[in-house]
Protein backbone atom coordinates (compact mmCIF):
# COMPACT_ATOMS: atom_id res chain seq x y z
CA UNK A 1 -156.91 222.71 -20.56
CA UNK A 2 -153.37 224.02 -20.32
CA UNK A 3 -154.75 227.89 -20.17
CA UNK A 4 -156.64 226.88 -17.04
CA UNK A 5 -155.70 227.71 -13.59
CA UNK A 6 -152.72 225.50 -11.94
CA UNK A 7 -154.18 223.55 -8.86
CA UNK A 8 -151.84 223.45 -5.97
CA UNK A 9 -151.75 219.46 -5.23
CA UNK A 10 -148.44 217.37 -6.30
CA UNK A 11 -148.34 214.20 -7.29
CA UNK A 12 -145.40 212.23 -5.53
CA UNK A 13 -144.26 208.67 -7.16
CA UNK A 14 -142.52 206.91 -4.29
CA UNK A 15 -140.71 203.68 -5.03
CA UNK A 16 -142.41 200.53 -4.35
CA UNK A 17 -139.95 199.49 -1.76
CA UNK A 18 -137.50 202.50 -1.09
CA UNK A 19 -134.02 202.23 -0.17
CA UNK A 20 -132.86 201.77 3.35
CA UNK A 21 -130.24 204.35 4.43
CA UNK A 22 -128.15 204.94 7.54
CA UNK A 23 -128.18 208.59 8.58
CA UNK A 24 -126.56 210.47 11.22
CA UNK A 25 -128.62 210.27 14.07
CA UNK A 26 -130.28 213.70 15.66
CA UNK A 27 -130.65 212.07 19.04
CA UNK A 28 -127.11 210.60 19.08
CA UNK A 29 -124.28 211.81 16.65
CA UNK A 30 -122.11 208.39 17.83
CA UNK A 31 -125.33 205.73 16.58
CA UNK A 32 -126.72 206.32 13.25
CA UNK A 33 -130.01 205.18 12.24
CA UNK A 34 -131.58 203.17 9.37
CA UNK A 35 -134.66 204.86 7.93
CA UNK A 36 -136.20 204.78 4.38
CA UNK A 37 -135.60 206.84 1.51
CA UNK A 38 -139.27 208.25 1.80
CA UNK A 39 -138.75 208.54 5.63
CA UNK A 40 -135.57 210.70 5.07
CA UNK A 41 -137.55 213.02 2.18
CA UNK A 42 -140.72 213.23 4.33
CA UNK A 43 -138.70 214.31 7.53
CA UNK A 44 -135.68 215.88 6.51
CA UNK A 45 -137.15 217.19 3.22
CA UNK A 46 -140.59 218.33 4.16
CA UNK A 47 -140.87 220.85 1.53
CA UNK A 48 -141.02 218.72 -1.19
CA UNK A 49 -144.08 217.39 0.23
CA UNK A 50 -145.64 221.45 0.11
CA UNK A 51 -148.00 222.54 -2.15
CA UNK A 52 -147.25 225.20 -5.17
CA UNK A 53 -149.28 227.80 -4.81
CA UNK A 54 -148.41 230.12 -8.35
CA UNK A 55 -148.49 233.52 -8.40
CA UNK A 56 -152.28 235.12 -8.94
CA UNK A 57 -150.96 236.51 -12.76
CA UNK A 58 -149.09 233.52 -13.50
CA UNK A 59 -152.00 231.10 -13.36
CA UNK A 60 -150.98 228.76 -15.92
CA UNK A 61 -147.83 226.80 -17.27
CA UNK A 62 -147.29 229.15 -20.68
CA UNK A 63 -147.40 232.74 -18.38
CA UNK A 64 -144.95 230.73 -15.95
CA UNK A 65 -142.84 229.82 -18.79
CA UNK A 66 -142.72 233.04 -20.18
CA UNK A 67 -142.31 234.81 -17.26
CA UNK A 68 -139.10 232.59 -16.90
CA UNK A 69 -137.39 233.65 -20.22
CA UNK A 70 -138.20 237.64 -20.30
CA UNK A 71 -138.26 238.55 -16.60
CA UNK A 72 -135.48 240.47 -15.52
CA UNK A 73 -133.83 238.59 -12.39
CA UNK A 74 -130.34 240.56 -12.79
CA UNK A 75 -130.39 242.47 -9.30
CA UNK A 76 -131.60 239.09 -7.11
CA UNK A 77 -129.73 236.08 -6.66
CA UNK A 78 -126.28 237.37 -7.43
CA UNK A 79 -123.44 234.67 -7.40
CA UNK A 80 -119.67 235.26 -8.18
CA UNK A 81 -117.93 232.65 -10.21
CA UNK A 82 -114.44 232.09 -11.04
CA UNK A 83 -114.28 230.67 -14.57
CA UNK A 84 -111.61 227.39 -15.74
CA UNK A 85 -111.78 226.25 -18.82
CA UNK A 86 -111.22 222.71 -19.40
CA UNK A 87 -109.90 220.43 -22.34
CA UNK A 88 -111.05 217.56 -23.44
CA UNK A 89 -108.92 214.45 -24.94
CA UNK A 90 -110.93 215.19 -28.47
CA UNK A 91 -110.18 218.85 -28.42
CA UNK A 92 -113.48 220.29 -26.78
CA UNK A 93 -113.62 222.77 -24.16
CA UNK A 94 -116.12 223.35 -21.15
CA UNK A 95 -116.32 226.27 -19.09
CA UNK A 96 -116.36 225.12 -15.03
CA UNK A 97 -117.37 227.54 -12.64
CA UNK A 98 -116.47 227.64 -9.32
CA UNK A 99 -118.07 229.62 -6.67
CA UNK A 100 -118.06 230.83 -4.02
CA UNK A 101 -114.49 232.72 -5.89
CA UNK A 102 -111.21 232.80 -4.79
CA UNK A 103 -111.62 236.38 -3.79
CA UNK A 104 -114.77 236.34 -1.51
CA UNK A 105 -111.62 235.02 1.06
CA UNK A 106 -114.00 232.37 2.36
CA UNK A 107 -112.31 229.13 4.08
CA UNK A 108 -113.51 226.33 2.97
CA UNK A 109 -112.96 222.62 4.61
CA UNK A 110 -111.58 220.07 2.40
CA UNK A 111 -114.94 218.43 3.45
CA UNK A 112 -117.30 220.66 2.21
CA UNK A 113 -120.21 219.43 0.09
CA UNK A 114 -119.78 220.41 -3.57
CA UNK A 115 -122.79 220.70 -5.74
CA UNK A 116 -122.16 220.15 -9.54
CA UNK A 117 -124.69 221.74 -11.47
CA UNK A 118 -125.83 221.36 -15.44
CA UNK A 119 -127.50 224.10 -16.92
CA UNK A 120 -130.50 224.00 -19.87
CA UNK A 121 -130.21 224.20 -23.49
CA UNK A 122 -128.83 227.29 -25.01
CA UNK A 123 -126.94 228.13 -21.21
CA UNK A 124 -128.80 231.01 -20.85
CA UNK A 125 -126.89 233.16 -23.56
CA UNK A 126 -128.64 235.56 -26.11
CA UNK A 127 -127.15 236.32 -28.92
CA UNK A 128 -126.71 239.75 -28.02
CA UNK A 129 -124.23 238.68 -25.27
CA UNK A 130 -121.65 236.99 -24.13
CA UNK A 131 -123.29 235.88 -20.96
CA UNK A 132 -122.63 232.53 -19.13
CA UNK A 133 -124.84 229.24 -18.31
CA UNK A 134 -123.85 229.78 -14.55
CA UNK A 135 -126.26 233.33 -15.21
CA UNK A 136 -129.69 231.34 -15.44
CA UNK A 137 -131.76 232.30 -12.94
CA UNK A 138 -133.32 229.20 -12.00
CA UNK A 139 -130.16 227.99 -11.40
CA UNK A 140 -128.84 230.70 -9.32
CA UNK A 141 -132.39 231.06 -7.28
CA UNK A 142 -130.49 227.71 -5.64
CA UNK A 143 -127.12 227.77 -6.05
CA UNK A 144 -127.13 231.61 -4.41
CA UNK A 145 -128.35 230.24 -1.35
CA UNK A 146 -126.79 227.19 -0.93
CA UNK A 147 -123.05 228.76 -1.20
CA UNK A 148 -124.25 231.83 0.85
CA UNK A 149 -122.51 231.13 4.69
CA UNK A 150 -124.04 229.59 7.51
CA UNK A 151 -124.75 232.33 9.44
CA UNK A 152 -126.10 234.46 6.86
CA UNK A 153 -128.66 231.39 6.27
CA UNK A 154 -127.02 229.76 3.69
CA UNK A 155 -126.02 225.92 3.57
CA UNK A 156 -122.29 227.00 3.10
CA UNK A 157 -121.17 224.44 0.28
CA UNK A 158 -119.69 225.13 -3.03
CA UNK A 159 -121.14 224.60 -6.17
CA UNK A 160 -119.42 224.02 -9.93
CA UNK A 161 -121.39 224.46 -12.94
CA UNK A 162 -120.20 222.94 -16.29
CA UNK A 163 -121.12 224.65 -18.95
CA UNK A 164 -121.37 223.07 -22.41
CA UNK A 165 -118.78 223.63 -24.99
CA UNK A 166 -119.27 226.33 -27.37
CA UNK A 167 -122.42 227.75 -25.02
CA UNK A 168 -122.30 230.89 -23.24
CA UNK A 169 -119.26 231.94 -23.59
CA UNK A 170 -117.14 229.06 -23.97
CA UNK A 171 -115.17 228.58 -26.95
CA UNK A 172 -115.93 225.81 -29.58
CA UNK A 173 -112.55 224.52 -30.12
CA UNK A 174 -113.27 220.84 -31.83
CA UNK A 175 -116.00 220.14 -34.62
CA UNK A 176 -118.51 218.74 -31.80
CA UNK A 177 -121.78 220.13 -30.50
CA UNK A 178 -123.60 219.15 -27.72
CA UNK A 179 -126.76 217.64 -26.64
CA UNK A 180 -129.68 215.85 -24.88
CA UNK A 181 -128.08 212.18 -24.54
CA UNK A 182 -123.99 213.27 -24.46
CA UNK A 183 -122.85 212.37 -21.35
CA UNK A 184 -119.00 212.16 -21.23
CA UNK A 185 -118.22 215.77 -21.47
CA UNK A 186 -119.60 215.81 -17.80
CA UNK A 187 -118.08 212.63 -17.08
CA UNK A 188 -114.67 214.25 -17.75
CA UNK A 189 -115.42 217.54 -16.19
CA UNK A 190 -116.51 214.90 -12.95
CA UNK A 191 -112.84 213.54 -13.44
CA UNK A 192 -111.65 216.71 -12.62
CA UNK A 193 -114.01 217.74 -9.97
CA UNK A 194 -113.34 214.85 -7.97
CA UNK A 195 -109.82 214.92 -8.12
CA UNK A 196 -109.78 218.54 -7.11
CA UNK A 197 -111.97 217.87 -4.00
CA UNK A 198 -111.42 214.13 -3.12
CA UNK A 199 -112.61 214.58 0.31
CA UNK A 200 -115.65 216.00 -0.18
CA UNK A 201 -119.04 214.64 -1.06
CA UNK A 202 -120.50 215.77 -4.68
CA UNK A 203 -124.13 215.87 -5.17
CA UNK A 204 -125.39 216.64 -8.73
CA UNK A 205 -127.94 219.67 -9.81
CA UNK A 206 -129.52 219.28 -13.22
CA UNK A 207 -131.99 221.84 -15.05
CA UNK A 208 -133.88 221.01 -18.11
CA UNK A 209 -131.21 219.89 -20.54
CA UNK A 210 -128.83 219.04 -17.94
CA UNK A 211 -131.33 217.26 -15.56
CA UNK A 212 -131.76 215.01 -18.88
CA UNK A 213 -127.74 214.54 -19.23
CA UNK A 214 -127.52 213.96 -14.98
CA UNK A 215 -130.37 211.48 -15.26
CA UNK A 216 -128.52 209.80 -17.88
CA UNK A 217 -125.07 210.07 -16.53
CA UNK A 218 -126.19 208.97 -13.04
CA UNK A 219 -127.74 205.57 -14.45
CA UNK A 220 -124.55 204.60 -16.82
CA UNK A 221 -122.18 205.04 -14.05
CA UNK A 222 -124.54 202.32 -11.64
CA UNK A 223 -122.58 201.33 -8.56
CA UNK A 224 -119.92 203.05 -9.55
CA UNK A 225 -121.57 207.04 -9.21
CA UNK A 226 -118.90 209.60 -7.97
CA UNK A 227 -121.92 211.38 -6.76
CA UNK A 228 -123.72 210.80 -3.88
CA UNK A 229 -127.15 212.33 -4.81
CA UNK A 230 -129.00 213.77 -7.87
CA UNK A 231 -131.76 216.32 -8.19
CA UNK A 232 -133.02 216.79 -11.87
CA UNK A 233 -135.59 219.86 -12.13
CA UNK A 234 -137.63 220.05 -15.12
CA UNK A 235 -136.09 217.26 -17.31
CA UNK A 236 -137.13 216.35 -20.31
CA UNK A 237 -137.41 212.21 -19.53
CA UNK A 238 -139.30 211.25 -22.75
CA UNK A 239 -137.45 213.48 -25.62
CA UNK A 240 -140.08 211.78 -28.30
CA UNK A 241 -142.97 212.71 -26.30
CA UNK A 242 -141.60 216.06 -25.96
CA UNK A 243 -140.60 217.01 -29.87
CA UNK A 244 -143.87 215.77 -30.76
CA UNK A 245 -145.29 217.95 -27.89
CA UNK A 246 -143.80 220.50 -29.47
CA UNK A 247 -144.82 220.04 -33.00
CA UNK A 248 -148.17 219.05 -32.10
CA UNK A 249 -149.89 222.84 -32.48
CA UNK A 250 -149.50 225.79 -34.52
CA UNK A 251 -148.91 227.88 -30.95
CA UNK A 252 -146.46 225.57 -29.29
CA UNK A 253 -144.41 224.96 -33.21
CA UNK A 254 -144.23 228.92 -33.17
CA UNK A 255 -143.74 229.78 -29.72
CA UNK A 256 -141.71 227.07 -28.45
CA UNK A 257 -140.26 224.91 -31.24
CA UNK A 258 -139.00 227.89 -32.84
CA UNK A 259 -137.23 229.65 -30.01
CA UNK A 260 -136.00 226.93 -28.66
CA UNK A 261 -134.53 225.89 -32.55
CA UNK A 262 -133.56 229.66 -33.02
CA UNK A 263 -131.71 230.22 -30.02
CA UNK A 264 -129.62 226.89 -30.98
CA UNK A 265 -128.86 228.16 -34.30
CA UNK A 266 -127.55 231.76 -32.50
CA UNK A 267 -125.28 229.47 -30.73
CA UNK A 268 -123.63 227.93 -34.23
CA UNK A 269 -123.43 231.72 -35.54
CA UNK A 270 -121.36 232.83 -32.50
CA UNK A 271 -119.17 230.30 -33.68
CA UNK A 272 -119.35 230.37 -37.29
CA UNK A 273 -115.52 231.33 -37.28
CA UNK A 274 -114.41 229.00 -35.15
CA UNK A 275 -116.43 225.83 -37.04
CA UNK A 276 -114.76 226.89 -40.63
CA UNK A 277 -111.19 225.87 -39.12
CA UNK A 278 -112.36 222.62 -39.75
CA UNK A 279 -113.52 222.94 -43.26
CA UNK A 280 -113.12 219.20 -43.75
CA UNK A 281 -115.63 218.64 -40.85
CA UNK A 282 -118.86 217.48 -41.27
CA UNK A 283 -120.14 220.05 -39.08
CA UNK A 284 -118.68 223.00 -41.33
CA UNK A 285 -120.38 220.98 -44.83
CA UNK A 286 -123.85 220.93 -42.34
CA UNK A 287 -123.91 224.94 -42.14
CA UNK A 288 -125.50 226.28 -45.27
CA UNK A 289 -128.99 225.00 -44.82
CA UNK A 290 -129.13 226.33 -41.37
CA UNK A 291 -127.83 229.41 -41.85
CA UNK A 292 -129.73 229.48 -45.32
CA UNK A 293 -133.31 230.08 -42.37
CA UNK A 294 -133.69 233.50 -40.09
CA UNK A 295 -135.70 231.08 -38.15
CA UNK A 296 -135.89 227.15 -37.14
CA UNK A 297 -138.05 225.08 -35.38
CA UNK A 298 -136.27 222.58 -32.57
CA UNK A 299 -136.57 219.39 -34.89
CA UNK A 300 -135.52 221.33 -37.73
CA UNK A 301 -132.10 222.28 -35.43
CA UNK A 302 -131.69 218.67 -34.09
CA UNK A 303 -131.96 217.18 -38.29
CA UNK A 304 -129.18 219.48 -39.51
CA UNK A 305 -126.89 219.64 -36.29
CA UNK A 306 -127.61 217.91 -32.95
CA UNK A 307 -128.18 214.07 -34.22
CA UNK A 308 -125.00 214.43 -36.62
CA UNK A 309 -122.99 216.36 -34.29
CA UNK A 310 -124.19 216.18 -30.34
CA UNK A 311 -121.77 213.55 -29.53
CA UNK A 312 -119.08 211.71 -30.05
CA UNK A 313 -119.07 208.74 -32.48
CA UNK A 314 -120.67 205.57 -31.54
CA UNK A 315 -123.31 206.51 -31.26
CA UNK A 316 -123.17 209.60 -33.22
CA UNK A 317 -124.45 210.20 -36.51
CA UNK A 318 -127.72 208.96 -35.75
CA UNK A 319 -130.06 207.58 -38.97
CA UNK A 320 -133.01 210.22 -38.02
CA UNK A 321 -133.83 212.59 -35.56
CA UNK A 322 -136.36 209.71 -33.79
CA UNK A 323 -133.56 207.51 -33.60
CA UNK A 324 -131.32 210.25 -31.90
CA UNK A 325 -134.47 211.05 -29.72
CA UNK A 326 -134.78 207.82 -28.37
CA UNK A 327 -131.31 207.77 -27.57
CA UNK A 328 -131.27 210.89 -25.65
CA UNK A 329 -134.12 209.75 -23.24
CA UNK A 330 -133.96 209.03 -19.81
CA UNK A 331 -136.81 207.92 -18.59
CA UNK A 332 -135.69 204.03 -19.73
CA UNK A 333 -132.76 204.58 -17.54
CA UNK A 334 -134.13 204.86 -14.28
CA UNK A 335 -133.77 201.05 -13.49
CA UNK A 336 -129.79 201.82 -13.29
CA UNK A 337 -129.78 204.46 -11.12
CA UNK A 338 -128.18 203.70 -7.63
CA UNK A 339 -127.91 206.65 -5.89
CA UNK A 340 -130.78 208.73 -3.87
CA UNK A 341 -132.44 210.54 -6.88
CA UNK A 342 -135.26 213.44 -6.92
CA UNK A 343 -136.73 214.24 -9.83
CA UNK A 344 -138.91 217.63 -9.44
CA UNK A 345 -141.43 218.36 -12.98
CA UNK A 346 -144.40 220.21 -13.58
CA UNK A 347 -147.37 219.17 -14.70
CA UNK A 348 -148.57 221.92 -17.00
CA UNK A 349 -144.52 222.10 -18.56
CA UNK A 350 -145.54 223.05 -21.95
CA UNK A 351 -141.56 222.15 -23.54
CA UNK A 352 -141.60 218.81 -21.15
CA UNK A 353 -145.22 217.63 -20.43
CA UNK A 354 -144.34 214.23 -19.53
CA UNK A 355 -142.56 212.15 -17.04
CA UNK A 356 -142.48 209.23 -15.60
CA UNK A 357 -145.44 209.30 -13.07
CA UNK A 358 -146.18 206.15 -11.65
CA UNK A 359 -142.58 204.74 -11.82
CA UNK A 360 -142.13 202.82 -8.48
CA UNK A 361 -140.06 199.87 -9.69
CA UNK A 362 -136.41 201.68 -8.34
CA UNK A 363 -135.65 201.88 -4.69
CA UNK A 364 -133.63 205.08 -5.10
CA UNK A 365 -135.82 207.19 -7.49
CA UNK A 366 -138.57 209.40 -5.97
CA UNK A 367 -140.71 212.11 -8.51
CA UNK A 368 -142.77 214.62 -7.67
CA UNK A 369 -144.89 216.49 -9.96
CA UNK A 370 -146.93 219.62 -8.80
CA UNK A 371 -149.75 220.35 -10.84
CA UNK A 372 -148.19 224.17 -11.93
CA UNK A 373 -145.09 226.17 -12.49
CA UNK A 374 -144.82 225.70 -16.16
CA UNK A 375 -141.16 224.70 -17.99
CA UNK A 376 -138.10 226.10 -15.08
CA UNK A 377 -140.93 228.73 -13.74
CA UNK A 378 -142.78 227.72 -10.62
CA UNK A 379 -143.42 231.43 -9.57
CA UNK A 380 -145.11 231.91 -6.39
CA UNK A 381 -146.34 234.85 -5.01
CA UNK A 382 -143.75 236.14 -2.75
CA UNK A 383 -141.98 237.56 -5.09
CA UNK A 384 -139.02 236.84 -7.65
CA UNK A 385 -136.83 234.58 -5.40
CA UNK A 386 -140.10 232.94 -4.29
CA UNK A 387 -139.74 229.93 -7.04
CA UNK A 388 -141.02 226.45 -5.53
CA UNK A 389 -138.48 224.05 -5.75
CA UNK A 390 -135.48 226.27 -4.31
CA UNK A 391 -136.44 224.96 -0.75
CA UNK A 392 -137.22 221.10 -1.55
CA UNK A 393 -133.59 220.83 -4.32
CA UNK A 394 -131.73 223.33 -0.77
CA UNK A 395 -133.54 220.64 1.76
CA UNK A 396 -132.60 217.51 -0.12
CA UNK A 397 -129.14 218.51 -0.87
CA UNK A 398 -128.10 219.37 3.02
CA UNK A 399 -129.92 216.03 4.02
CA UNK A 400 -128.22 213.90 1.43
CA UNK A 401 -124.76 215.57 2.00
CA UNK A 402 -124.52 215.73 5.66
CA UNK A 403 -127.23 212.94 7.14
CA UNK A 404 -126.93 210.04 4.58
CA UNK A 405 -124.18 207.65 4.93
CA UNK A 406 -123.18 205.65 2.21
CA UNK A 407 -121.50 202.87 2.19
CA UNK A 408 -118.11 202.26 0.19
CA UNK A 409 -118.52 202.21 -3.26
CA UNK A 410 -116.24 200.75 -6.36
CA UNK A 411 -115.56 204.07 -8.08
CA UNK A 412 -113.24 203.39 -10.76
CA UNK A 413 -109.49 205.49 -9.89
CA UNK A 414 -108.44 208.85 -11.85
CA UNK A 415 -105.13 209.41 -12.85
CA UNK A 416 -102.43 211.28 -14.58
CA UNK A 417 -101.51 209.78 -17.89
CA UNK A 418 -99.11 211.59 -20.59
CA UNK A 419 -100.62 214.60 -19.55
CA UNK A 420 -103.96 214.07 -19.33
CA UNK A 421 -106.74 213.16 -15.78
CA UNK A 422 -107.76 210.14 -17.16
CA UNK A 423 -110.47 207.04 -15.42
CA UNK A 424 -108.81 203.64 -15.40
CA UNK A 425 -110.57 201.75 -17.62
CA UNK A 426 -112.00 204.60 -20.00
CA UNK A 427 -108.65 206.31 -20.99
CA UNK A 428 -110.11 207.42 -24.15
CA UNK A 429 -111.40 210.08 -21.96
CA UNK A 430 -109.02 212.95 -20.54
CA UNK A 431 -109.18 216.49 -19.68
CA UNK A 432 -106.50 219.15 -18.18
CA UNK A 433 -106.97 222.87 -16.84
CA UNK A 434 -105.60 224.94 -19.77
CA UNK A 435 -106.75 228.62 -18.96
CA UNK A 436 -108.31 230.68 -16.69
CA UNK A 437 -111.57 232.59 -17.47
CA UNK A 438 -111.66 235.12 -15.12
CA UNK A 439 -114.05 235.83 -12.31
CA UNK A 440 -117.38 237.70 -12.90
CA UNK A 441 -120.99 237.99 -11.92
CA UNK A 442 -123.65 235.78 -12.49
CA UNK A 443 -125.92 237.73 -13.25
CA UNK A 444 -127.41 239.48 -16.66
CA UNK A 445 -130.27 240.79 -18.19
CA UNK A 446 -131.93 238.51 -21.09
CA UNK A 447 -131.56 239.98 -24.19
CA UNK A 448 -132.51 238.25 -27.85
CA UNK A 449 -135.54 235.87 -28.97
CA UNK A 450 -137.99 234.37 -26.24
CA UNK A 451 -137.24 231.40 -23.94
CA UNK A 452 -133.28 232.79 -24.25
CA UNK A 453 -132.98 232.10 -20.40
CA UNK A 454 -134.26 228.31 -20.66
């Protein structure tokens, strides 16, 4: 059934009782108004209602998904980032990527909304190159427009991407990998985010991997959320549904599993230098039997590396990869979350076939799934900017950042401590600006094994 034609309809989960919200008011900028969660998407938000209408040669989930990871996007969406890089209490660095750059000249108000984004699994980097999360072009078919000015149609914010350390660029500096259910390297890069713009409002962008990570992230932190929205695009939710999705045929072990496991193990060569300075580390003693295969499958990947080494410890080393799978979920956190939160998934996602459809029990969680668009594709036909959710994630990020006021909220206070941006109450967490990584653009052709860009 999966090599049939997508139908166009979506399938929208609202909560059971949404939450109530005071927005600014269109008729009267001095009296806000109370309307529903659903109210605000279905007014303010209308796209998300629209149908997705794929492209007539990318009639199914596996051509959208491909089309995804070898099409060449390197002359549309272009964004200019200027790189930091970032280090972390346990010796870790992350790359954070600020745009629009220093250079453009723009002028920014303190005030301006600042979208933090988290990119998918490998960042976008082949092997071949040295090219940077903030270059995937799902993520800049939104972020380009939504830092592009005003008047040339844009929303005018900024955005930040944190990319993972050791991917795409960013050097692996500690004996620590990353992965589906680690959530304190963003926490830490949100430390310094927030610091850096304490007057504006933050709203969180997630793709694939990261979606998983902000789902996660946005549920631990409860009431206490320095963001004040979330949009998660093509998450994972269930990561034992998906592995065994993946495993489950010859075509999807050898097409997917294997790509996806491949391009993680051309992230660990990169860095094979850097890994045997800690010869000691269990990470450096997990190396042979990975590099000992040209090829692994995603399971394969996540039993020598990712449930030994995605995290810190607790909870890291995990007993088996099901264990560490269950862990990384999200779909059991959604009763935490407290903040608006979109979730936007296709149906026909061959890598992430599930989510949590029928999920109504949360007042602040709303999913819609359309019916095509395959895993980070959605390819319609007006060409390759024309990708479905750019205008429902661009619609409920101007609504949630400049109509929804929320009331005050107990976010815990960040600080400087011996050197380190530390959270009261966490201070075994820290991070401080130790470089700059220059400014380039985001934007690259793929090079390397399939599903590279996802």
């Amino acid at each position: 059934m999966a090599f049939l034609r997508s139908s166009s309809r979506s399938k929208v989960t609202w909560p059971r009782q949404p939450a109530q919200l005071a927005v600014q008011s269109r008729s009267s900028i001095e009296n806000p108004e109370t309307i529903s969660l659903r109210t605000l998407i279905e007014t303010r938000c209308p796209s998300v209602l629209t149908p997705f209408k794929p492209a007539w040669w990318l009639f199914n989930g596996h051509l959208q998904t491909w089309y995804a990871s070898i099409g060449d996007f390197s002359q549309v969406d272009l964004v200019v980032y200027d790189r930091k890089l970032l280090q972390l209490k346990d010796g870790g660095t992350l790359g954070i990527d600020f745009t629009p750059p220093a250079k453009a000249g723009r002028v920014l108000a303190e005030t301006t909304p600042v979208i933090v984004v988290l990119h998918g699994l490998t960042g976008g980097a082949p092997i071949e190159t040295a090219c940077i999360g903030s270059h995937e072009a799902y993520l800049r078919n939104i972020v380009a427009p939504a830092v592009a000015p005003v008047e040339e149609g844009g929303l005018g914010y900024r955005a930040v991407v944190v990319t993972c350390r050791g991917c795409a660029g960013v050097p692996l500096t500690s004996p620590q990998f990353y992965g589906l259910s680690h959530t304190d390297d963003f926490r830490q890069a949100m430390f310094y985010i927030a610091e850096k713009y304490p007057r504006a409002p933050i709203l969180g962008l997630g793709f694939s991997l990261g979606a998983n990570i902000l789902a996660r992230y946005v549920a631990e932190e409860g009431e206490s959320c320095r963001l004040v929205s979330a949009c998660a695009v093509g998450s994972p939710w269930d990561v034992v549904k998906s592995s065994k999705n993946l495993e489950a045929t010859w075509f999807s072990r050898l097409v997917y599993s294997k790509s996806l496991g491949t391009n993680l193990k051309n992230v660990i060569v990169r860095h094979l230098d850097s890994i045997r300075k800690f010869p000691d580390a269990r990470l450096a003693q997990a190396l042979p039997p990975v590099l000992a295969r040209s090829r692994l499958t995603g399971i394969q990947f996540d039993m020598f590396i990712t449930m030994h080494f995605g995290g810190s410890s607790p909870p890291f080393p995990f007993s088996d990869v099901q264990a560490y799978y269950a862990h990384a979920s999200s779909h059991d956190k959604i009763d935490a979350i407290r903040i608006p939160f979109l979730g936007l998934s296709a149906g026909d996602d061959p890598i992430a076939p599930w989510a949590p459809q029928g999920y109504d029990h949360n007042e602040w969680f709303t999913l819609v799934v359309t019916c095509g668009g395959g895993h980070m594709g959605w390819f319609q036909s007006g060409g390759l900017t024309d990708r479905w959710p750019k205008r429902p994630a661009l619609e409920w990020l101007k609504a949630t950042a400049e109509d929804v006021i929320l009331g005050p909220r107990n976010v815990p206070v960040i600080e400087w401590k011996d050197g380190w941006l530390v959270e009261i109450g966490k201070e075994h967490l820290g991070c401080r600006e130790i470089g700059d990584g220059g400014t380039f653009q985001g934007a690259t052709k793929k090079a390397g094994d399939l599903m590279a860009g996802l």
